[in-house]
Protein backbone atom coordinates (compact mmCIF):
# COMPACT_ATOMS: atom_id res chain seq x y z
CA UNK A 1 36.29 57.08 -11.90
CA UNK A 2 34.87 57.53 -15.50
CA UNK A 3 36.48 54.18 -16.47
CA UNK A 4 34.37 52.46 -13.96
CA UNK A 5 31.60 53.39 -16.06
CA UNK A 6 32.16 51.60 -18.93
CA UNK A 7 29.96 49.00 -19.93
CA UNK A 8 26.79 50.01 -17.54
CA UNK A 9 23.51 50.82 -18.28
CA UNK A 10 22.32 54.46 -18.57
CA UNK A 11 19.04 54.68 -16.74
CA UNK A 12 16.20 51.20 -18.17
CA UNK A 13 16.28 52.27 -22.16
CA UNK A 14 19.82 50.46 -22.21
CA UNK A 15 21.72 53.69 -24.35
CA UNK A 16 22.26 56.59 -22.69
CA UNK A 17 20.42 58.86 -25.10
CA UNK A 18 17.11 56.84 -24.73
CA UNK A 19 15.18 57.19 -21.37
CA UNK A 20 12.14 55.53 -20.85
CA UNK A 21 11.63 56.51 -17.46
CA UNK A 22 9.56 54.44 -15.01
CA UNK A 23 7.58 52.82 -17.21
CA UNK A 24 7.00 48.94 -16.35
CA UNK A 25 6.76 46.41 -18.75
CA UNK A 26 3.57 45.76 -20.31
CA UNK A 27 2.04 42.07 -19.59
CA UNK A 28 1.40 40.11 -22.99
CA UNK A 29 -2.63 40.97 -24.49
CA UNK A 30 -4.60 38.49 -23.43
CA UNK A 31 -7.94 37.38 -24.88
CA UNK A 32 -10.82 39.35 -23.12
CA UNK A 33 -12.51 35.62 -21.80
CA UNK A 34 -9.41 34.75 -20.09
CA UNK A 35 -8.97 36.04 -16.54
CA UNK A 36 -5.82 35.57 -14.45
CA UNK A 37 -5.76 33.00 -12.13
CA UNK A 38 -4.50 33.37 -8.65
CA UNK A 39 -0.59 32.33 -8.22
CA UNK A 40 -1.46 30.26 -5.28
CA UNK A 41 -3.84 27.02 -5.10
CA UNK A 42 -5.46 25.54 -2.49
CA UNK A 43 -5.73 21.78 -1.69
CA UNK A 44 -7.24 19.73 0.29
CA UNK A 45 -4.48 17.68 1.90
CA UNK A 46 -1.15 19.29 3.26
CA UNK A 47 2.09 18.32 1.45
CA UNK A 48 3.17 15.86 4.29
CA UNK A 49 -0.05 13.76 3.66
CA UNK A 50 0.89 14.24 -0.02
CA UNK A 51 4.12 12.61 -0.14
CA UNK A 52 3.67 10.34 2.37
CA UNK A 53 0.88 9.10 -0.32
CA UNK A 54 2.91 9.12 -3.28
CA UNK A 55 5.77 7.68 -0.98
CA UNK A 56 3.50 4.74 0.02
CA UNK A 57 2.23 4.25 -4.14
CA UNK A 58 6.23 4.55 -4.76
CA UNK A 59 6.79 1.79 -2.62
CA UNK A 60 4.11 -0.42 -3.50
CA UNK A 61 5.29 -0.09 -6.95
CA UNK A 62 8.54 -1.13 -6.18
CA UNK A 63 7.88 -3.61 -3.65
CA UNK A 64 5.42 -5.31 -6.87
CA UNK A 65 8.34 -5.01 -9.03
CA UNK A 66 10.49 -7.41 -6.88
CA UNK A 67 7.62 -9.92 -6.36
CA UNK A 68 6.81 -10.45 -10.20
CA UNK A 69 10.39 -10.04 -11.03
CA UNK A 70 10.45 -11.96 -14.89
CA UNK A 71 7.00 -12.45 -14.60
CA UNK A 72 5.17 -8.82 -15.27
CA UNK A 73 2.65 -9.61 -17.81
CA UNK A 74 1.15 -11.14 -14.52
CA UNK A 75 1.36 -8.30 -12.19
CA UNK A 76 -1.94 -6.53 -11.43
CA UNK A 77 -2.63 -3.26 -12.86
CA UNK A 78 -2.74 -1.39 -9.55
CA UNK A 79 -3.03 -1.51 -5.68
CA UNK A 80 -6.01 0.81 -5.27
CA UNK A 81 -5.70 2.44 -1.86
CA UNK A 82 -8.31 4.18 -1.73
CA UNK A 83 -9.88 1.03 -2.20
CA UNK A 84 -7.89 -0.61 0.94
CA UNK A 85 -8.73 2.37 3.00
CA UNK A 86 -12.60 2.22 2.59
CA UNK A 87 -12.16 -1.53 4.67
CA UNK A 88 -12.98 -1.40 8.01
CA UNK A 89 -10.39 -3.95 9.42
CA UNK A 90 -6.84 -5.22 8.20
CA UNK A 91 -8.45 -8.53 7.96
CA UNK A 92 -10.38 -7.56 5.31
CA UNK A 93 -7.58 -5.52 3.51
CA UNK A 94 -5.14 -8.71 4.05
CA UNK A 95 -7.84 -10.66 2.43
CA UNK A 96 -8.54 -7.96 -0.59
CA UNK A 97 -4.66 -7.95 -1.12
CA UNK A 98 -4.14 -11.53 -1.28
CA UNK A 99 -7.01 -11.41 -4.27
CA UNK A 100 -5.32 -9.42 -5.99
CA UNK A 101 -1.79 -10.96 -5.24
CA UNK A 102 -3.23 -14.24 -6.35
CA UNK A 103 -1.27 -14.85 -9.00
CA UNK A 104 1.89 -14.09 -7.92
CA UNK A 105 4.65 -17.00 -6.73
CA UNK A 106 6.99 -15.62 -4.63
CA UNK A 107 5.76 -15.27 -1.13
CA UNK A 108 3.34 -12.37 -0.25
CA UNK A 109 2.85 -12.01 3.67
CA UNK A 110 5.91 -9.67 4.40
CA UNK A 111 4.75 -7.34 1.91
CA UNK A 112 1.08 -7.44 2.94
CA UNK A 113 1.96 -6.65 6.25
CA UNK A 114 4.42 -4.34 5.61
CA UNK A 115 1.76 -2.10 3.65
CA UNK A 116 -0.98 -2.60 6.32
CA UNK A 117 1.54 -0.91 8.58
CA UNK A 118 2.43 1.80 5.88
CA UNK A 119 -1.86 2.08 5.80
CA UNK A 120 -2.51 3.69 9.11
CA UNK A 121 -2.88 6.96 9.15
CA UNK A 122 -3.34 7.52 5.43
CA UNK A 123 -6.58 9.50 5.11
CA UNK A 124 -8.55 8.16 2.19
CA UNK A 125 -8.11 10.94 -0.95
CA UNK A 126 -11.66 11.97 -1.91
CA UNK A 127 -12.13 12.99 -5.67
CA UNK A 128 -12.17 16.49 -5.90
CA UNK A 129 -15.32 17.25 -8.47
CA UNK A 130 -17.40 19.98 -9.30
CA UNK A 131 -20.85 19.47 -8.38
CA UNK A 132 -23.12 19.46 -11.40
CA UNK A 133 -25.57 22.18 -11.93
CA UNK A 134 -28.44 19.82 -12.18
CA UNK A 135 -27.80 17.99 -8.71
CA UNK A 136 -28.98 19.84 -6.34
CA UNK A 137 -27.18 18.32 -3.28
CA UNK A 138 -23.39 18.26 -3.98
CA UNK A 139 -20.85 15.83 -2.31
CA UNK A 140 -20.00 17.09 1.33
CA UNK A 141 -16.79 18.88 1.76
């Protein structure tokens, strides 16, 4: 049974003729201004909302790709939807999106329609800020 024992660990030290007990491992000094912040954080929006955003940006990025295929220097900086989402009908989105599509060639209506569709539903992503000291009525939550 001895021969089993070859190799292993006497007690945490690592030799057998060092012991060190329980004792934990300290934590690494930190600076006495520096406090440590929780492990979890809180966000507004649950992850499904999340990627279903970031799904929707993916795809508009994509989709944009395909319609200014050789021609990117003309594509448009972004698709705000944010901005799309503050419009109170898809008229008025179809309209905002064909400004912006303006200068593209290929045709446009499938993919305007196609993100209208992906639209609903997609709560509008408020900027998370902290309210200024000075103002004394801060953003509602």
């Amino acid at each position: 049974m001895a021969a089993n024992r070859v190799g292993r660990r006497q007690g945490r030290g690592g030799s057998p003729g060092r012991s060190f007990g329980n004792r934990r491992p300290q934590p690494p000094a930190r600076s006495p201004g520096l406090q440590r912040r929780p492990a979890r954080v809180t966000v507004k929006y649950n992850r499904r909302e999340l990627q279903r955003r970031l799904d929707t940006e993916q795809w508009i990025d994509g989709r944009l790709e395909e319609l200014y295929r050789g021609r990117e220097g003309e594509m448009p900086d972004e698709v705000n939807i944010d901005d799309l989402l503050e419009l109170e009908t898809d008229e008025e989105r179809a309209q905002k999106l064909q400004g912006i599509l303006k200068s593209c060639t290929a045709d446009t209506q499938d993919f305007i329609r196609e993100l209208l569709a992906q639209l609903k539903g997609l709560p509008k992503q408020q900027v998370l800020q902290r309210p200024s000291p000075e103002d004394p009525n801060p953003p509602p939550p």
